[in-house]
N, C-alpha and C. Protein backbone atom coordinates (compact mmCIF):
# COMPACT_ATOMS: atom_id res chain seq x y z
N UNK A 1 14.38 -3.22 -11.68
CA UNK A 1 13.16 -2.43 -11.83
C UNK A 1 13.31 -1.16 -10.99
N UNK A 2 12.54 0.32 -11.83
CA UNK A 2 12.89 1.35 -10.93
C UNK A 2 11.75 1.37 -9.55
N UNK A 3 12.10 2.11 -8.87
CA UNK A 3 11.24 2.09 -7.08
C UNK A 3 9.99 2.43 -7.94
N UNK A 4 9.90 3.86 -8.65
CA UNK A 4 8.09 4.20 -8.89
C UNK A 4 7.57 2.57 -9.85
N UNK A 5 8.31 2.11 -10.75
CA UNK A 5 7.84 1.15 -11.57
C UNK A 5 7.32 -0.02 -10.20
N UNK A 6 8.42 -0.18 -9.27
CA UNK A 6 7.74 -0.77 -8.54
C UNK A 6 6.99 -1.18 -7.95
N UNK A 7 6.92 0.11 -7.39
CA UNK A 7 5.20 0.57 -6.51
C UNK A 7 3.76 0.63 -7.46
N UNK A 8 4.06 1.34 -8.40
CA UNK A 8 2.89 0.77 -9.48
C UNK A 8 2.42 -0.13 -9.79
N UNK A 9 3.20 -1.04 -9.98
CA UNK A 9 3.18 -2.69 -10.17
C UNK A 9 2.67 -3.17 -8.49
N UNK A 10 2.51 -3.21 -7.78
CA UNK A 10 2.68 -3.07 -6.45
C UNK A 10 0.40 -3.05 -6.67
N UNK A 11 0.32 -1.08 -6.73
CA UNK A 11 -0.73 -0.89 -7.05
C UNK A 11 -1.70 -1.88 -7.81
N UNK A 12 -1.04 -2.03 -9.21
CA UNK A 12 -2.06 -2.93 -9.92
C UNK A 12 -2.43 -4.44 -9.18
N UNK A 13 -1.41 -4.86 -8.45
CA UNK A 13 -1.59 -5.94 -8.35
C UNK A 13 -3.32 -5.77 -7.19
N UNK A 14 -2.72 -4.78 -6.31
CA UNK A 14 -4.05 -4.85 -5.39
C UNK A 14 -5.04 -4.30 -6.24
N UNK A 15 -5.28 -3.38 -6.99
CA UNK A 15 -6.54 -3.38 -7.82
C UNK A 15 -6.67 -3.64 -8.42
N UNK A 16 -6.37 -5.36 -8.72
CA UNK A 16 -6.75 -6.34 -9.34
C UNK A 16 -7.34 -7.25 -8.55
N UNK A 17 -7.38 -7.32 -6.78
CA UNK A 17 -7.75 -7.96 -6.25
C UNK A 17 -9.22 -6.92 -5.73
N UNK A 18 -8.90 -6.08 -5.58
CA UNK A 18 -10.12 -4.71 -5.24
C UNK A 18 -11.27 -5.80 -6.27
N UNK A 19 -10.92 -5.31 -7.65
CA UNK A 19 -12.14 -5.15 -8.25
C UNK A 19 -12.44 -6.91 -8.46
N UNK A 20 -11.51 -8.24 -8.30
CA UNK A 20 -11.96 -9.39 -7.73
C UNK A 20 -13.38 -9.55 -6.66
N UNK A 21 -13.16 -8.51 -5.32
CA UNK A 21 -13.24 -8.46 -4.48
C UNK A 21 -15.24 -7.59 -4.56
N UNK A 22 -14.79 -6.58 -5.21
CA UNK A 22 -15.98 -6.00 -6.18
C UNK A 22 -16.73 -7.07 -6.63
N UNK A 23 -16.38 -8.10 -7.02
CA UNK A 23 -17.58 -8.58 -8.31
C UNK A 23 -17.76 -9.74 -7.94
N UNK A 24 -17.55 -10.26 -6.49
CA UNK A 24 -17.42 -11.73 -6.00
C UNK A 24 -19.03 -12.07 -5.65
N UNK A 25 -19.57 -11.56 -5.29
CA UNK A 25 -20.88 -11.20 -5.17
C UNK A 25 -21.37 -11.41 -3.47
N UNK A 26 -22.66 -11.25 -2.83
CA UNK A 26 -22.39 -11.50 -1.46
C UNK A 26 -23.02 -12.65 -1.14
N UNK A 27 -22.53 -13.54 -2.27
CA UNK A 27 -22.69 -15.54 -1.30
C UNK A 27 -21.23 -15.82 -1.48
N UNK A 28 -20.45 -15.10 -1.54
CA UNK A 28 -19.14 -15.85 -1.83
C UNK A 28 -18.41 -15.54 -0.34
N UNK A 29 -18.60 -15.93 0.36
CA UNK A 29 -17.48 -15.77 1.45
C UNK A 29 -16.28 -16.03 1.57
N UNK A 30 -16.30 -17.60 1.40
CA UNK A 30 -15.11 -18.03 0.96
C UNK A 30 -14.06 -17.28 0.31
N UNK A 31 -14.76 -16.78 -0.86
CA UNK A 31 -13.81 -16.27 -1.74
C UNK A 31 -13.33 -14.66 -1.45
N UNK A 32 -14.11 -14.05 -0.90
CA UNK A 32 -14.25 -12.88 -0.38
C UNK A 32 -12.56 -12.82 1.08
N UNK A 33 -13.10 -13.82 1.72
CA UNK A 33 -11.99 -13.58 2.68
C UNK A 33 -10.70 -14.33 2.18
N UNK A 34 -10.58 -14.99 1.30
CA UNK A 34 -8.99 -15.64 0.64
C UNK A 34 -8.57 -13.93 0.16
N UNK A 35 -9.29 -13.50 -0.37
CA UNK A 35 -8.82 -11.99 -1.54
C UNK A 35 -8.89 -10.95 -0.01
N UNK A 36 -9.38 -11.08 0.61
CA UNK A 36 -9.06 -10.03 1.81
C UNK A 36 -7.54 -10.20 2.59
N UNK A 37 -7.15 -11.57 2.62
CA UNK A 37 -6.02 -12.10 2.73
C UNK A 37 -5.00 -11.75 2.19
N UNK A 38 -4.96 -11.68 0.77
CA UNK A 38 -3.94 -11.46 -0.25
C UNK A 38 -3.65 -9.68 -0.14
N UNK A 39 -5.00 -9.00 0.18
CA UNK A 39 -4.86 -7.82 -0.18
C UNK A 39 -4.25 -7.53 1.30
N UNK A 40 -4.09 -8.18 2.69
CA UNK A 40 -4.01 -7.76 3.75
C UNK A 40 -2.28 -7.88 3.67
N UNK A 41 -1.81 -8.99 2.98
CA UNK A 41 -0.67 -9.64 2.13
C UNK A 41 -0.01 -8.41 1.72
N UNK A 42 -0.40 -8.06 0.66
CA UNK A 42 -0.09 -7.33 0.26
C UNK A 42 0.60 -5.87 0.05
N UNK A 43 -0.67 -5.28 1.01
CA UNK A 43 -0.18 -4.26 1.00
C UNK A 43 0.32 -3.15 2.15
N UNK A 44 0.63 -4.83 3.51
CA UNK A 44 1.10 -5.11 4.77
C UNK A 44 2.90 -4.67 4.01
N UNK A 45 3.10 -5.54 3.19
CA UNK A 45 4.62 -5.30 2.45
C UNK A 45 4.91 -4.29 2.17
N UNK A 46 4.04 -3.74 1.11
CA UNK A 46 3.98 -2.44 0.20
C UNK A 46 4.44 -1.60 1.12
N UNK A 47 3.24 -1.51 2.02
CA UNK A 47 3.32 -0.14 3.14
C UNK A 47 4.89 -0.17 3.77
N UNK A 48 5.02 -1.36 4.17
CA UNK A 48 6.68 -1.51 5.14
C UNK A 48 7.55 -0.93 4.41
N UNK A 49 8.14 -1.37 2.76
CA UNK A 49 8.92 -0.39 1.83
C UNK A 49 8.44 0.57 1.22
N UNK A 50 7.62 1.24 1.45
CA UNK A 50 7.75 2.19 0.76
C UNK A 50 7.64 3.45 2.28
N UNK A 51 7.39 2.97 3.35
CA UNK A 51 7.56 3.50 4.61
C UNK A 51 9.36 3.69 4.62
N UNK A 52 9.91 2.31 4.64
CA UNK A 52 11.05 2.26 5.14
C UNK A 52 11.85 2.27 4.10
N UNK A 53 12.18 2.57 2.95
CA UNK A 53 12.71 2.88 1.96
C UNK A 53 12.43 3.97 0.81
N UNK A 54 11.42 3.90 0.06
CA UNK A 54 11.14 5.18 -0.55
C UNK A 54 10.98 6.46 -0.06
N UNK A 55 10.23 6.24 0.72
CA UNK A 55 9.56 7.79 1.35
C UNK A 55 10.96 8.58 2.10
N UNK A 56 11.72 7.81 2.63
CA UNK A 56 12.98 8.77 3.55
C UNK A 56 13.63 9.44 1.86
N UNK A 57 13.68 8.78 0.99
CA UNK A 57 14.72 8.80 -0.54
C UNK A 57 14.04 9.64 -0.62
N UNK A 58 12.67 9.93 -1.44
CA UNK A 58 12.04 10.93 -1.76
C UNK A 58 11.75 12.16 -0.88
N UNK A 59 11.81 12.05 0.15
CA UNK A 59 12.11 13.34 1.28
C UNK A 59 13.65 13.87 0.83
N UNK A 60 14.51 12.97 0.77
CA UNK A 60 15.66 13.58 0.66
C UNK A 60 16.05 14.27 -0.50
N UNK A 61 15.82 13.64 -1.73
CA UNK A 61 15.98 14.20 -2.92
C UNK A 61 14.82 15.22 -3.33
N UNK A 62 13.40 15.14 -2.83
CA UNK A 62 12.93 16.26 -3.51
C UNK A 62 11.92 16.56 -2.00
N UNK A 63 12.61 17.76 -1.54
CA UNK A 63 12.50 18.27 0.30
C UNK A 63 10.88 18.44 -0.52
N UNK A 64 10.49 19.38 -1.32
CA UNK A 64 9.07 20.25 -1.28
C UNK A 64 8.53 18.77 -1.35
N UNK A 65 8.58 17.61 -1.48
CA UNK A 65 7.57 16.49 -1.55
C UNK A 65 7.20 16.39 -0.30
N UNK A 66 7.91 16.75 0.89
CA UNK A 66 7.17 16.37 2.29
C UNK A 66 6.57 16.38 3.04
N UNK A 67 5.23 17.47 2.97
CA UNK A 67 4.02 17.39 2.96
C UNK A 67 3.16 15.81 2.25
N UNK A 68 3.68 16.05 1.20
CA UNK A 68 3.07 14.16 0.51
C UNK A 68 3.35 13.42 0.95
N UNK A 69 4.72 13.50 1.59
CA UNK A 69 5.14 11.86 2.43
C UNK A 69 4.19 12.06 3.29
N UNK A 70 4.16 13.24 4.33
CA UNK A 70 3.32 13.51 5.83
C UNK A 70 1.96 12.73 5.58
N UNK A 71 1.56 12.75 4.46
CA UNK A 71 -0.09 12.39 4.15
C UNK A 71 0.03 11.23 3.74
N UNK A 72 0.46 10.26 3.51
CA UNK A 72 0.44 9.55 2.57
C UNK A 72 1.06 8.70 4.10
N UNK A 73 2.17 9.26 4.86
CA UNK A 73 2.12 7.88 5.99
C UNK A 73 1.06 8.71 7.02
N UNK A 74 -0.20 9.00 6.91
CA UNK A 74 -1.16 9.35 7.89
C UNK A 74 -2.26 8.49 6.92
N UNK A 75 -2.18 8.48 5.84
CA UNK A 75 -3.44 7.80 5.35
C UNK A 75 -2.79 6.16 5.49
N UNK A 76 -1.39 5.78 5.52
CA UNK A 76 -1.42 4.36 5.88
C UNK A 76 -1.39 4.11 7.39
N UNK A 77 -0.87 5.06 8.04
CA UNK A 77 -1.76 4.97 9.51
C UNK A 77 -3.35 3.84 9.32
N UNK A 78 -3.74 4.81 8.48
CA UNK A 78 -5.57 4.37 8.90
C UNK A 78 -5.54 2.65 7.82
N UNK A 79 -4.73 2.64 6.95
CA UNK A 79 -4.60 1.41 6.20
C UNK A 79 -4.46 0.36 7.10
N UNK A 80 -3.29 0.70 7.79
CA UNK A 80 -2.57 -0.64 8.73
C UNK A 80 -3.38 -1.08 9.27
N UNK A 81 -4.29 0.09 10.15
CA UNK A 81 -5.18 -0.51 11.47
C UNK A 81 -6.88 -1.04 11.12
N UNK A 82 -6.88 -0.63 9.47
CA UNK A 82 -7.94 -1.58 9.14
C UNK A 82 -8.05 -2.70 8.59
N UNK A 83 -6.78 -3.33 8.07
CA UNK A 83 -5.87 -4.17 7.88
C UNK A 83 -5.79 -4.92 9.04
N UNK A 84 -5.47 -4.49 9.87
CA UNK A 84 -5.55 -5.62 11.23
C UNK A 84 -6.92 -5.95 11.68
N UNK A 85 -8.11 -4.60 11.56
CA UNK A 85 -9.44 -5.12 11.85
C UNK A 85 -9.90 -6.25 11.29
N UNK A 86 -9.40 -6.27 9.05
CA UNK A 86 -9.89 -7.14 8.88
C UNK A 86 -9.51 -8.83 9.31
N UNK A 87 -8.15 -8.83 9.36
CA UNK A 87 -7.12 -9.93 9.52
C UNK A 87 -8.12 -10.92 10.36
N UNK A 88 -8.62 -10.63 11.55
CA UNK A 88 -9.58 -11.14 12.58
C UNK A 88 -10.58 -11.51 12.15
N UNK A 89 -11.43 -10.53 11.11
CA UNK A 89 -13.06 -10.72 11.29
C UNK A 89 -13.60 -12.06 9.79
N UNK A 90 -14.64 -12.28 10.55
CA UNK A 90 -15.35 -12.91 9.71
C UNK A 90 -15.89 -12.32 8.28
N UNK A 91 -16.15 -13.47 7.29
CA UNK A 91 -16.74 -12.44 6.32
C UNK A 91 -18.08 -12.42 6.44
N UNK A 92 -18.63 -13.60 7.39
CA UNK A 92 -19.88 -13.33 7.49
C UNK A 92 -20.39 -12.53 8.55
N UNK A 93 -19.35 -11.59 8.75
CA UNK A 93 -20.02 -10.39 9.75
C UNK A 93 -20.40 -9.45 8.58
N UNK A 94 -21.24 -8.36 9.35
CA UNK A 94 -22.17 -7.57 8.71
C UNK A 94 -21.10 -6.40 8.29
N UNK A 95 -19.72 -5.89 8.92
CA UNK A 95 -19.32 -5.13 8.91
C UNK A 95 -17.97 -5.53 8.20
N UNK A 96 -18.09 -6.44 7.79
CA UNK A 96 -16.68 -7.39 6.35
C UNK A 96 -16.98 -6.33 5.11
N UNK A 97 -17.97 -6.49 4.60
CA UNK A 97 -18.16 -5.38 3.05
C UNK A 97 -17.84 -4.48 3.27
N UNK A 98 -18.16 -3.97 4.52
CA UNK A 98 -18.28 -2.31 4.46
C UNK A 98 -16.79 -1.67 4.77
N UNK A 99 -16.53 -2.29 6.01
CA UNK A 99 -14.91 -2.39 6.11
C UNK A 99 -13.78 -2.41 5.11
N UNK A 100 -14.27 -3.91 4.03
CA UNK A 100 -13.24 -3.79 2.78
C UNK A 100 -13.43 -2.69 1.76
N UNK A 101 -14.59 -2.70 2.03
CA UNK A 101 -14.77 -0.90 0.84
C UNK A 101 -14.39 0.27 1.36
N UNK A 102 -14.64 0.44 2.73
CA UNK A 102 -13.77 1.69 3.13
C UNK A 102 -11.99 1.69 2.61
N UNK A 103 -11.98 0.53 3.07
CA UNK A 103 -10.54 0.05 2.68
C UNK A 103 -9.54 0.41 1.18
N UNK A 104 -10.90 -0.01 0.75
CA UNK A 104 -10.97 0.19 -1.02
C UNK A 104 -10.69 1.53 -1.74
N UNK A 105 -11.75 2.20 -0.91
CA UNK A 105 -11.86 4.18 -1.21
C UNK A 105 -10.61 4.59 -0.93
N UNK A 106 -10.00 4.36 0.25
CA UNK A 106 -9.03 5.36 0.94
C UNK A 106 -7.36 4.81 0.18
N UNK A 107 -7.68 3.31 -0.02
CA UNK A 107 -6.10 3.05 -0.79
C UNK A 107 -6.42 3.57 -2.26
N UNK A 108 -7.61 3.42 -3.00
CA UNK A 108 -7.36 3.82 -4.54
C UNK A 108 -7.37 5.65 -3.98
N UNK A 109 -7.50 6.60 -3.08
CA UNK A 109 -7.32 7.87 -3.33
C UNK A 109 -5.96 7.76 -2.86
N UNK A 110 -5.71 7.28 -2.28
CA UNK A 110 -3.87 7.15 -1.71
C UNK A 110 -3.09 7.12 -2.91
N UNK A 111 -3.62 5.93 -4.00
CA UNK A 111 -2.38 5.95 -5.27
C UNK A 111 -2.66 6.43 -6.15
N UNK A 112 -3.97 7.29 -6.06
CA UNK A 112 -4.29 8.39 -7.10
C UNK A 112 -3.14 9.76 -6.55
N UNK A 113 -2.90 9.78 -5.38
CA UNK A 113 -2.42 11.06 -5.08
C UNK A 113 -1.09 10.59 -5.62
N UNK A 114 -0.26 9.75 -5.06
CA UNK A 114 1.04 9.08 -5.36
C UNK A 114 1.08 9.40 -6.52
N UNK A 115 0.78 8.70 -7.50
CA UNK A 115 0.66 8.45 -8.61
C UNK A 115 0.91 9.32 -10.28
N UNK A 116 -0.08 10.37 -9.28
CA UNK A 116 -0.56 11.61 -10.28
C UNK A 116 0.05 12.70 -10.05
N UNK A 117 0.46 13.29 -8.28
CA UNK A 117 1.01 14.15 -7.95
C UNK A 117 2.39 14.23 -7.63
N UNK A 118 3.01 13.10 -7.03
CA UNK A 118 3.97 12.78 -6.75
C UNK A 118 5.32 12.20 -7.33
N UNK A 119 4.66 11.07 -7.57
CA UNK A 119 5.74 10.34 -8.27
C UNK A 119 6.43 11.05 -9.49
N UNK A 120 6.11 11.94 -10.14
CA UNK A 120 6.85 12.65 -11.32
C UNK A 120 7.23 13.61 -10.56
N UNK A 121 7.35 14.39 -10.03
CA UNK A 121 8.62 15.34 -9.09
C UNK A 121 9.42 13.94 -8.33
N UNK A 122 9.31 13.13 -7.76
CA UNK A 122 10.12 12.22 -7.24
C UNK A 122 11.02 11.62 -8.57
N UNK A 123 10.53 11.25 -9.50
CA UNK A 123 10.88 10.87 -10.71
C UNK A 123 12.22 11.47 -11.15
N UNK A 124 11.68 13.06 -11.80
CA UNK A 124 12.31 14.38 -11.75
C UNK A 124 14.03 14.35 -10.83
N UNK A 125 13.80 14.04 -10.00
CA UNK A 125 14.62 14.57 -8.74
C UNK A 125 15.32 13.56 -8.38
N UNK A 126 15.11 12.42 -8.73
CA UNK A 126 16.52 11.38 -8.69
C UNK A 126 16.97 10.86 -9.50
N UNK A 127 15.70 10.70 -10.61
CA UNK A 127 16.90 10.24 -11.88
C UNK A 127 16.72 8.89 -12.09
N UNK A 128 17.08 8.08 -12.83
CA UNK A 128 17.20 6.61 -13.47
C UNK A 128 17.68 5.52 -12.21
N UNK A 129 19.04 5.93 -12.70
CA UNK A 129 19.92 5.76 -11.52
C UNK A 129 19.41 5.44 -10.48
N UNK A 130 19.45 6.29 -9.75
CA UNK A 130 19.28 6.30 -8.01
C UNK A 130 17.77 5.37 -7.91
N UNK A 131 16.38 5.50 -8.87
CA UNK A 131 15.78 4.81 -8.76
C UNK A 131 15.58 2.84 -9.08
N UNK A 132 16.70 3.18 -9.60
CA UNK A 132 16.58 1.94 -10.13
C UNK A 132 17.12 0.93 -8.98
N UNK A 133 18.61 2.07 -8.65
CA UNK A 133 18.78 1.30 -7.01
C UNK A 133 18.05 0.90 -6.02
N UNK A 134 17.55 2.10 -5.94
CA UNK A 134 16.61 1.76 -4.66
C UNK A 134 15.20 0.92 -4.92
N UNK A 135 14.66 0.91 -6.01
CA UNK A 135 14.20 -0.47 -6.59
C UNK A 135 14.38 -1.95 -6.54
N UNK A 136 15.61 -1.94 -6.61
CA UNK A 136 16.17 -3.03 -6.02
C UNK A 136 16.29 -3.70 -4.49
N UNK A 137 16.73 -2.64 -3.87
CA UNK A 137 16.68 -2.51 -2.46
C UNK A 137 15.36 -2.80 -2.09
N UNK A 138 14.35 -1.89 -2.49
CA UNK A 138 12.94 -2.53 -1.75
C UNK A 138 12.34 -4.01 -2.58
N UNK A 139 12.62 -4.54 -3.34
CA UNK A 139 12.40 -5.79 -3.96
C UNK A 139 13.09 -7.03 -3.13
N UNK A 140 14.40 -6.46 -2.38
CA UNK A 140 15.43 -7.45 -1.69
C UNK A 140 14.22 -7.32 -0.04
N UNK A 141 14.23 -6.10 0.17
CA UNK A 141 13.53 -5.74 1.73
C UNK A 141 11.98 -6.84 2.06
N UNK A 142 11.58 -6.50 0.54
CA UNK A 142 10.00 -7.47 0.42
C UNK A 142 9.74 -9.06 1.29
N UNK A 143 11.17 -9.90 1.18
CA UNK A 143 11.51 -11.16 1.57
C UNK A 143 11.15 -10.89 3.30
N UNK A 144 11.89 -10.18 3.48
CA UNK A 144 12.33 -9.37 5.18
C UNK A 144 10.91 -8.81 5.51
N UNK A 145 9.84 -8.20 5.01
CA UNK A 145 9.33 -7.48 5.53
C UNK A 145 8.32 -7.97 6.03
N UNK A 146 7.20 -7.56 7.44
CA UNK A 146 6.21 -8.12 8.37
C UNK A 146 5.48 -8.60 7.33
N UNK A 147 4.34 -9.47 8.32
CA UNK A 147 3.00 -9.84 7.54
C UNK A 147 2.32 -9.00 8.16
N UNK A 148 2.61 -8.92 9.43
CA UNK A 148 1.47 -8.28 10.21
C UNK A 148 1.15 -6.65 9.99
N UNK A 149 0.26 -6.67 9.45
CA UNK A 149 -0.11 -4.60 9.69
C UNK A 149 0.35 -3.96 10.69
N UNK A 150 0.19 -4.94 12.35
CA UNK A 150 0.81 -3.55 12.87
C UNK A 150 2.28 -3.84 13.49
N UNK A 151 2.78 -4.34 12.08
CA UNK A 151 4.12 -4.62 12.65
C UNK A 151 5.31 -2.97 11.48
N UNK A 152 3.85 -2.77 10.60
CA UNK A 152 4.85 -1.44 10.11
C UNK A 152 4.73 -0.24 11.03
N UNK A 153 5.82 0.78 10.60
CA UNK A 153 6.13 1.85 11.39
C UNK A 153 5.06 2.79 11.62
N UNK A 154 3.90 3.14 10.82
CA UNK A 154 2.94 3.88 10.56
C UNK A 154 1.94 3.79 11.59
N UNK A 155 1.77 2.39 12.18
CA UNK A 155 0.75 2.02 12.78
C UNK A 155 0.87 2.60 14.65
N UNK A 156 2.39 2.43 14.66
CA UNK A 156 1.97 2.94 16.21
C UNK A 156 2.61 4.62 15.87
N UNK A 157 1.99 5.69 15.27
CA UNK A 157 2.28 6.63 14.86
C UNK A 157 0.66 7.47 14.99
């Protein structure tokens, strides 16, 4: 699989748990913090490869993208460390909803930017090939990579 196919796939999976997470309603606790779990799961991994594997590739092959990397590991800065807020808290604290929806806003504008702006000049600029490698590579890294949020690079940054 190529790296962008990756990360997309990557995407859907968490906003599939987002909008789970959306429609659980507010007596579900239970269910609310298993899906806060998965998404903390989740995209604890994501962030580690595409920190420690894509983003150096795509700096290298297409330099004008690096302003996007700059933003994109400043907005998982703020991912990681709310990611660890939630890891701790209850869902029956008052500040669980509000927390996972901030959470919510700032990763779906994160892979709107990726997504829409980025990834096709990254696309562009390496080719089949080279992505497909390094696709691989972060699929092998996934096994290896933290659980913990602030065990990626972004967080003490």
């Amino acid at each position: 699989m190529d790296a962008i196919v990756l990360l997309k796939e990557d995407h859907k999976t968490v906003e599939k748990l987002f909008k789970k997470f959306e429609g659980a309603g507010d007596n579900a606790l239970k269910t609310k913090r298993d899906i806060a779990d998965q998404v903390i799961a989740e995209l604890t991994v994501h962030t580690f490869i595409e920190e420690g594997i894509f983003y150096p590739a795509a700096r290298e092959a297409a330099p004008e993208t690096k302003d996007h990397v700059l933003e994109s590991v400043e907005e998982h800065h703020l991912v990681v460390w709310t990611l660890s807020e939630l890891t701790g808290l209850d869902a029956s604290d008052e500040r669980f909803d509000a927390k996972m929806t901030v959470l919510i806003e700032n990763v779906r504008h994160h892979v709107e930017e990726e997504e829409k702006e980025w990834f096709p000049e990254v696309r562009k600029a390496m080719g089949r090939n080279r992505l497909k490698e390094l696709g691989e590579q972060m699929e092998a890294a996934k096994a290896k990579a933290p659980r913990s949020p602030l065990a990626v690079p972004s967080a003490k940054k």
